[in-house]
PDB file of N, CA and C in Angstrom:
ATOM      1  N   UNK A   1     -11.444   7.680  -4.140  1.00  0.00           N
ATOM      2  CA  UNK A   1     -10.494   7.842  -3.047  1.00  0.00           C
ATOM      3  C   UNK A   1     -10.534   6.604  -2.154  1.00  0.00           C
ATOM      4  N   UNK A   2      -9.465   6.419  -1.582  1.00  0.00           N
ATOM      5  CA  UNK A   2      -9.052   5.038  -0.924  1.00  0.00           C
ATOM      6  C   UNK A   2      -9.886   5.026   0.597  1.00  0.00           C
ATOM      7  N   UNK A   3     -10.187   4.053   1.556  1.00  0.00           N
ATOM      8  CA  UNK A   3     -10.325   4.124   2.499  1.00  0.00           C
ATOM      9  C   UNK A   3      -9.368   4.399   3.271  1.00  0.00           C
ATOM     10  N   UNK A   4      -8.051   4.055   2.770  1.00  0.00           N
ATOM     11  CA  UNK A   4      -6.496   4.096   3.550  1.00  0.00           C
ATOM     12  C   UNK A   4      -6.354   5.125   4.650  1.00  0.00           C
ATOM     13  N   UNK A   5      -5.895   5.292   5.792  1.00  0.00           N
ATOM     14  CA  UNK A   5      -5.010   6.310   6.757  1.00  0.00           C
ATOM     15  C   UNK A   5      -3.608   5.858   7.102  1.00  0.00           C
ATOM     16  N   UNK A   6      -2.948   6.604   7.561  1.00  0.00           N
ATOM     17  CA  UNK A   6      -1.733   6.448   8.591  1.00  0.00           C
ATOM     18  C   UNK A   6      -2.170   5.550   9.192  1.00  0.00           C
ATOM     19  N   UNK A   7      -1.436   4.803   9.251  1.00  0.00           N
ATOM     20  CA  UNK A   7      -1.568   3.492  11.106  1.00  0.00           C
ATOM     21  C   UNK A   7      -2.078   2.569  10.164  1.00  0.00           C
ATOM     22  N   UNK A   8      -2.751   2.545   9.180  1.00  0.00           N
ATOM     23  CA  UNK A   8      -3.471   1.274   8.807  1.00  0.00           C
ATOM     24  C   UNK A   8      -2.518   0.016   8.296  1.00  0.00           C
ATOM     25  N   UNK A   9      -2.344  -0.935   8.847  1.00  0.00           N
ATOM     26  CA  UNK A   9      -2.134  -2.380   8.233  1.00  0.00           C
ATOM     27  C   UNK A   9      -2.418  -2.795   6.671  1.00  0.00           C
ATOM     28  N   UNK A  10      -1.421  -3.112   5.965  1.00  0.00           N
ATOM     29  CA  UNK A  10      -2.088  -3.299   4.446  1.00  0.00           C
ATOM     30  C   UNK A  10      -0.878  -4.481   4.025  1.00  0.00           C
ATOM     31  N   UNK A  11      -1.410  -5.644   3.038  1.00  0.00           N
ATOM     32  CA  UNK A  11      -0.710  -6.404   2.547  1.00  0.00           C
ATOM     33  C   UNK A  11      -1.041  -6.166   0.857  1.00  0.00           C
ATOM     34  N   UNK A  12       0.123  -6.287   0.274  1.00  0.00           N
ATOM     35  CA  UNK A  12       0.053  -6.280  -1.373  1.00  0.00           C
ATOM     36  C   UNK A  12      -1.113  -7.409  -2.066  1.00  0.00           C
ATOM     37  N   UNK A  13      -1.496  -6.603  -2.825  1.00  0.00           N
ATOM     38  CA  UNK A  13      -2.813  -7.985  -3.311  1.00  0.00           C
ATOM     39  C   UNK A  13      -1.906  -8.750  -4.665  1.00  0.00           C
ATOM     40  N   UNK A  14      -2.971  -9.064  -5.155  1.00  0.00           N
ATOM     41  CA  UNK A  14      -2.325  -9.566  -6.705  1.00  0.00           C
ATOM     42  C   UNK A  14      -2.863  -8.538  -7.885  1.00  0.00           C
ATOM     43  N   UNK A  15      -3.217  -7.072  -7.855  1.00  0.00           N
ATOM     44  CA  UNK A  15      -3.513  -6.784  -9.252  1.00  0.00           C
ATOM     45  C   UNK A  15      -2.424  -6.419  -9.858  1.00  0.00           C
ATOM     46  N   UNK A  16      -1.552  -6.102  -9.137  1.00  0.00           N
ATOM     47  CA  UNK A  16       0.844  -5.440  -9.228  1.00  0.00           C
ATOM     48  C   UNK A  16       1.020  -6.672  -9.523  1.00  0.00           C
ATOM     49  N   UNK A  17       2.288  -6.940 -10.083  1.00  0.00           N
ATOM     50  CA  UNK A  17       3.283  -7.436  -9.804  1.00  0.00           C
ATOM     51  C   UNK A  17       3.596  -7.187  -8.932  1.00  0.00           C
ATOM     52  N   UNK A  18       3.822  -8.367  -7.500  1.00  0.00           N
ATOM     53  CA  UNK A  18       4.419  -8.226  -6.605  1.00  0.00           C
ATOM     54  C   UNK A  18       5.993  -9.061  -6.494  1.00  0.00           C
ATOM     55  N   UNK A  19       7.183  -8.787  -5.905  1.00  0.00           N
ATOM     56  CA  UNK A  19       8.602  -9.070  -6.208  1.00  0.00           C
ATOM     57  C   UNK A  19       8.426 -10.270  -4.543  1.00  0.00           C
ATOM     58  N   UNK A  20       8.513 -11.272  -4.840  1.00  0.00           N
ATOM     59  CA  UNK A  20       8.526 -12.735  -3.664  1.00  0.00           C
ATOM     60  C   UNK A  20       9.116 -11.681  -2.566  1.00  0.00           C
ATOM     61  N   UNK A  21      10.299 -11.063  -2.297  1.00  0.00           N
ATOM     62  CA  UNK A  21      10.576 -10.574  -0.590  1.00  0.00           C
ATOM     63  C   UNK A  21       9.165  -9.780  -0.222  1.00  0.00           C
ATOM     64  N   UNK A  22       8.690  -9.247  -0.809  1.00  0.00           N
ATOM     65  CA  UNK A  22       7.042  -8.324  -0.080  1.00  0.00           C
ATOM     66  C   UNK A  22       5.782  -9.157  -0.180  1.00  0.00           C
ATOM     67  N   UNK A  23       5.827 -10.131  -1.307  1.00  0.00           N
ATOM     68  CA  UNK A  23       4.580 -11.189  -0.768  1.00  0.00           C
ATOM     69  C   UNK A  23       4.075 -11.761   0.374  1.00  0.00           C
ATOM     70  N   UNK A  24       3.009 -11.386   0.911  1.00  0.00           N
ATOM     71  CA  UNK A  24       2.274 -11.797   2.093  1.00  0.00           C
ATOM     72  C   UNK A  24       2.907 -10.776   3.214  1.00  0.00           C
ATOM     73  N   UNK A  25       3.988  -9.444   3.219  1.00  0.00           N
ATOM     74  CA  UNK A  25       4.163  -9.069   3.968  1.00  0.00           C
ATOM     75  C   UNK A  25       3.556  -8.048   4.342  1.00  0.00           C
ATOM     76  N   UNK A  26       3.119  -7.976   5.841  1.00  0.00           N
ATOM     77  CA  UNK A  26       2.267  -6.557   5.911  1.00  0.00           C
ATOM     78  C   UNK A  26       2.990  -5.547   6.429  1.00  0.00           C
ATOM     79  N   UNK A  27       2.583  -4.271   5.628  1.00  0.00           N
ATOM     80  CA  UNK A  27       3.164  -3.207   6.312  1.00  0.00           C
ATOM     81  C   UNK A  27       2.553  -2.303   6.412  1.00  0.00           C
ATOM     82  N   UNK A  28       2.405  -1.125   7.063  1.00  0.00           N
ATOM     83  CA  UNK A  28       2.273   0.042   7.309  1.00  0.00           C
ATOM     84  C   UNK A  28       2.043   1.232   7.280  1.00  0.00           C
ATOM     85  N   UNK A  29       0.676   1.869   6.856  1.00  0.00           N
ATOM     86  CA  UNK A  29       0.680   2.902   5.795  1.00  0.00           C
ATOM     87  C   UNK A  29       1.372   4.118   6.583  1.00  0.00           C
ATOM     88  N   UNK A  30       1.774   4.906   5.928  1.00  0.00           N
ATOM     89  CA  UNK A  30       2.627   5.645   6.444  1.00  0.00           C
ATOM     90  C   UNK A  30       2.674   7.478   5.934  1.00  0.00           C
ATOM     91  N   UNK A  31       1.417   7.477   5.454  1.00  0.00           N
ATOM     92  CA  UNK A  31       1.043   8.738   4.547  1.00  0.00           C
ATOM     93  C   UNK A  31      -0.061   8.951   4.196  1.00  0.00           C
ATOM     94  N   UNK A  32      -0.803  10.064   3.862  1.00  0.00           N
ATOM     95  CA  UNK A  32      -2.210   9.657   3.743  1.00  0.00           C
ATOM     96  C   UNK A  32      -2.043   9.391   1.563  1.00  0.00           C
ATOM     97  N   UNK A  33      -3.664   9.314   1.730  1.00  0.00           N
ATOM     98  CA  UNK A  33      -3.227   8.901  -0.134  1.00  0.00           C
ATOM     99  C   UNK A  33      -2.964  10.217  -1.024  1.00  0.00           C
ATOM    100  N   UNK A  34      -2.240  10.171  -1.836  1.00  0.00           N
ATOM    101  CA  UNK A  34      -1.847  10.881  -2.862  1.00  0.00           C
ATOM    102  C   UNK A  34      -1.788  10.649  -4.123  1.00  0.00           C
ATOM    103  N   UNK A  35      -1.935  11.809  -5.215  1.00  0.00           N
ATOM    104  CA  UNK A  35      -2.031  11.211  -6.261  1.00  0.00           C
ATOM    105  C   UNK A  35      -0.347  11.470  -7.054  1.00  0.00           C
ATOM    106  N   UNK A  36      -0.328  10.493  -7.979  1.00  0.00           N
ATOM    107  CA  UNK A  36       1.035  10.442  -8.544  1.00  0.00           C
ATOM    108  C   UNK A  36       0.742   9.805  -9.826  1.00  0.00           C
ATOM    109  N   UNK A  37       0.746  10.554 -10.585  1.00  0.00           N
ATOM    110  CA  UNK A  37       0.298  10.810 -12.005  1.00  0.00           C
ATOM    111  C   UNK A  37      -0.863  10.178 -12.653  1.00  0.00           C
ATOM    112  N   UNK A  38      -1.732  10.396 -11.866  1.00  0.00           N
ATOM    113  CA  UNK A  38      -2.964  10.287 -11.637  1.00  0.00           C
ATOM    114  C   UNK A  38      -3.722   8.611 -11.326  1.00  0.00           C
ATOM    115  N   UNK A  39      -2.684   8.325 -10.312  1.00  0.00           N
ATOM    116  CA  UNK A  39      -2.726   7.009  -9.808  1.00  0.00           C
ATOM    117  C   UNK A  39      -2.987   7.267  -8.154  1.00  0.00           C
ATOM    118  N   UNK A  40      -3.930   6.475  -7.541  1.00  0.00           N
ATOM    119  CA  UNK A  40      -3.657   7.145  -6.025  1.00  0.00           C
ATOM    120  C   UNK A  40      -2.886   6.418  -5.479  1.00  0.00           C
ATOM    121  N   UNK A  41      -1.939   6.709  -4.400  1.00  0.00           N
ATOM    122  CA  UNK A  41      -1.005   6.282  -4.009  1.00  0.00           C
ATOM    123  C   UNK A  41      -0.534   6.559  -2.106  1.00  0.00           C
ATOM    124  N   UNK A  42      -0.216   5.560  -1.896  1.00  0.00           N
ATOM    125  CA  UNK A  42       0.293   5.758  -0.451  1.00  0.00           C
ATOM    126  C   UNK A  42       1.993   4.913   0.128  1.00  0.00           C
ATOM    127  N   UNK A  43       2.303   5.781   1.060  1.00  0.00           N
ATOM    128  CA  UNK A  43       3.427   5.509   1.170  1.00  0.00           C
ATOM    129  C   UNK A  43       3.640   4.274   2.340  1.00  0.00           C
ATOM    130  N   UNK A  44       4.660   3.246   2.864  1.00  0.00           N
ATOM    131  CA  UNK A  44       4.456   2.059   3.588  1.00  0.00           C
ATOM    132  C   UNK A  44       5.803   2.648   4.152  1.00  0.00           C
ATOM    133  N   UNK A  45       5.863   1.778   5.387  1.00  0.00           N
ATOM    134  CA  UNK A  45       7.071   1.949   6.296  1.00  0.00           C
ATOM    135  C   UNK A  45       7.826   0.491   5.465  1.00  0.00           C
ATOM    136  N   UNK A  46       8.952   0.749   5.769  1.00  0.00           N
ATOM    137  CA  UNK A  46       9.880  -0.506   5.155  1.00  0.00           C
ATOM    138  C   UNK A  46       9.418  -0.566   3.540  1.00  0.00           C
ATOM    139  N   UNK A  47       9.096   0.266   2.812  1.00  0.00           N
ATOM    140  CA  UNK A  47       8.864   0.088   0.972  1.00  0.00           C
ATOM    141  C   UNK A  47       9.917   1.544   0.507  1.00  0.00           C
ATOM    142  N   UNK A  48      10.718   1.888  -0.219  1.00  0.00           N
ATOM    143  CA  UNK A  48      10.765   2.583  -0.980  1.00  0.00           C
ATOM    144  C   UNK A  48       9.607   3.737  -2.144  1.00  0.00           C
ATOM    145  N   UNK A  49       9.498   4.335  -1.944  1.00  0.00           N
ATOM    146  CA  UNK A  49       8.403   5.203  -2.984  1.00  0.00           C
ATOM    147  C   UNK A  49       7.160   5.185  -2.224  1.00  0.00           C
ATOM    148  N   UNK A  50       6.487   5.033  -3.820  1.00  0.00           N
ATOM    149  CA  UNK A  50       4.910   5.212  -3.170  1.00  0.00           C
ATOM    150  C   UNK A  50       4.457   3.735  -3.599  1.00  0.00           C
ATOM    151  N   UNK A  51       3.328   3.331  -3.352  1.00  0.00           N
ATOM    152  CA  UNK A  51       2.932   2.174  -3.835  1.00  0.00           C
ATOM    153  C   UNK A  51       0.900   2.143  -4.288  1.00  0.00           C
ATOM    154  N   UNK A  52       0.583   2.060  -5.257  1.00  0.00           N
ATOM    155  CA  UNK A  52      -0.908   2.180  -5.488  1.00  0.00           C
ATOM    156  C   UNK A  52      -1.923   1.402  -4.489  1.00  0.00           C
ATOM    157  N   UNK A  53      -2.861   2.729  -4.155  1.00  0.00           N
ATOM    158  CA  UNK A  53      -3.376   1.674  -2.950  1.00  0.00           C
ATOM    159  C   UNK A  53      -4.702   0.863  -3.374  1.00  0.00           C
ATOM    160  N   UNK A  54      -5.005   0.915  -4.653  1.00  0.00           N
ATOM    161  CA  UNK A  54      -5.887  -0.290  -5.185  1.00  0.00           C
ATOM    162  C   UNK A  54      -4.534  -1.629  -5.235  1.00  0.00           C
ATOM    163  N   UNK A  55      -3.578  -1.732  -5.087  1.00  0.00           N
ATOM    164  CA  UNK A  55      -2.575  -2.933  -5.027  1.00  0.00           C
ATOM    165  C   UNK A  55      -2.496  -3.299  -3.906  1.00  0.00           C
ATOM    166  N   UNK A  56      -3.528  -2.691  -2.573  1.00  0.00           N
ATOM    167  CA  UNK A  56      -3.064  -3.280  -1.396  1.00  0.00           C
ATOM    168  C   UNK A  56      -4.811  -3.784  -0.622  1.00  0.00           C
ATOM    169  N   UNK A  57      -4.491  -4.476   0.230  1.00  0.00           N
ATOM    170  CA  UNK A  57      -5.515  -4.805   0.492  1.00  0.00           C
ATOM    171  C   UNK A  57      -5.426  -4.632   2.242  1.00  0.00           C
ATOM    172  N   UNK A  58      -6.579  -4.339   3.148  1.00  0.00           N
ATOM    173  CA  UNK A  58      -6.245  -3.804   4.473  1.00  0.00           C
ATOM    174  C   UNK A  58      -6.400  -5.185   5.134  1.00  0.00           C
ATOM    175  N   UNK A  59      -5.668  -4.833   5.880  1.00  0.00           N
ATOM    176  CA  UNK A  59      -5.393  -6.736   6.726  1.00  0.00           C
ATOM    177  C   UNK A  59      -6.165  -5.974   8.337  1.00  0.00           C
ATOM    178  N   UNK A  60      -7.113  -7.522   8.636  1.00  0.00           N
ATOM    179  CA  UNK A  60      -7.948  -7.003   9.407  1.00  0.00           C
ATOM    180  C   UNK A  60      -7.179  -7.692  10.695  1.00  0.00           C
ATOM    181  N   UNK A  61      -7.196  -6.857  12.080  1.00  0.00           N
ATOM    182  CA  UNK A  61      -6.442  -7.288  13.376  1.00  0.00           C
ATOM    183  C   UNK A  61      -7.199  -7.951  14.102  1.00  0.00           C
TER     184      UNK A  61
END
């Protein structure tokens, strides 16, 4: 299970394919983690879907 919460800051790492407009951008977790077909997963403000939260990395303030 992820360290992830709501409120937390997270930028995409490199183990995804990441698409150049979301590279280096941070956003927002926005859900706590969930699983989705047996991947854990959390949701971002400004992303569509869910996104795996071993693909994100927590950006420190």
């Amino acid at each position: 299970m992820s360290n992830l919460k709501i409120g937390d800051k997270v930028a995409m790492n490199d183990k995804y394919w990441v698409a150049d407009k979301n590279r280096g951008v941070e956003f927002t977790v926005r859900s706590k983690p969930f699983d989705l077909c047996g991947t854990e997963c959390v949701m971002l403000e400004g992303y569509r879907g869910g996104y795996a939260a071993d693909g994100l990395t927590k950006v420190e303030e």
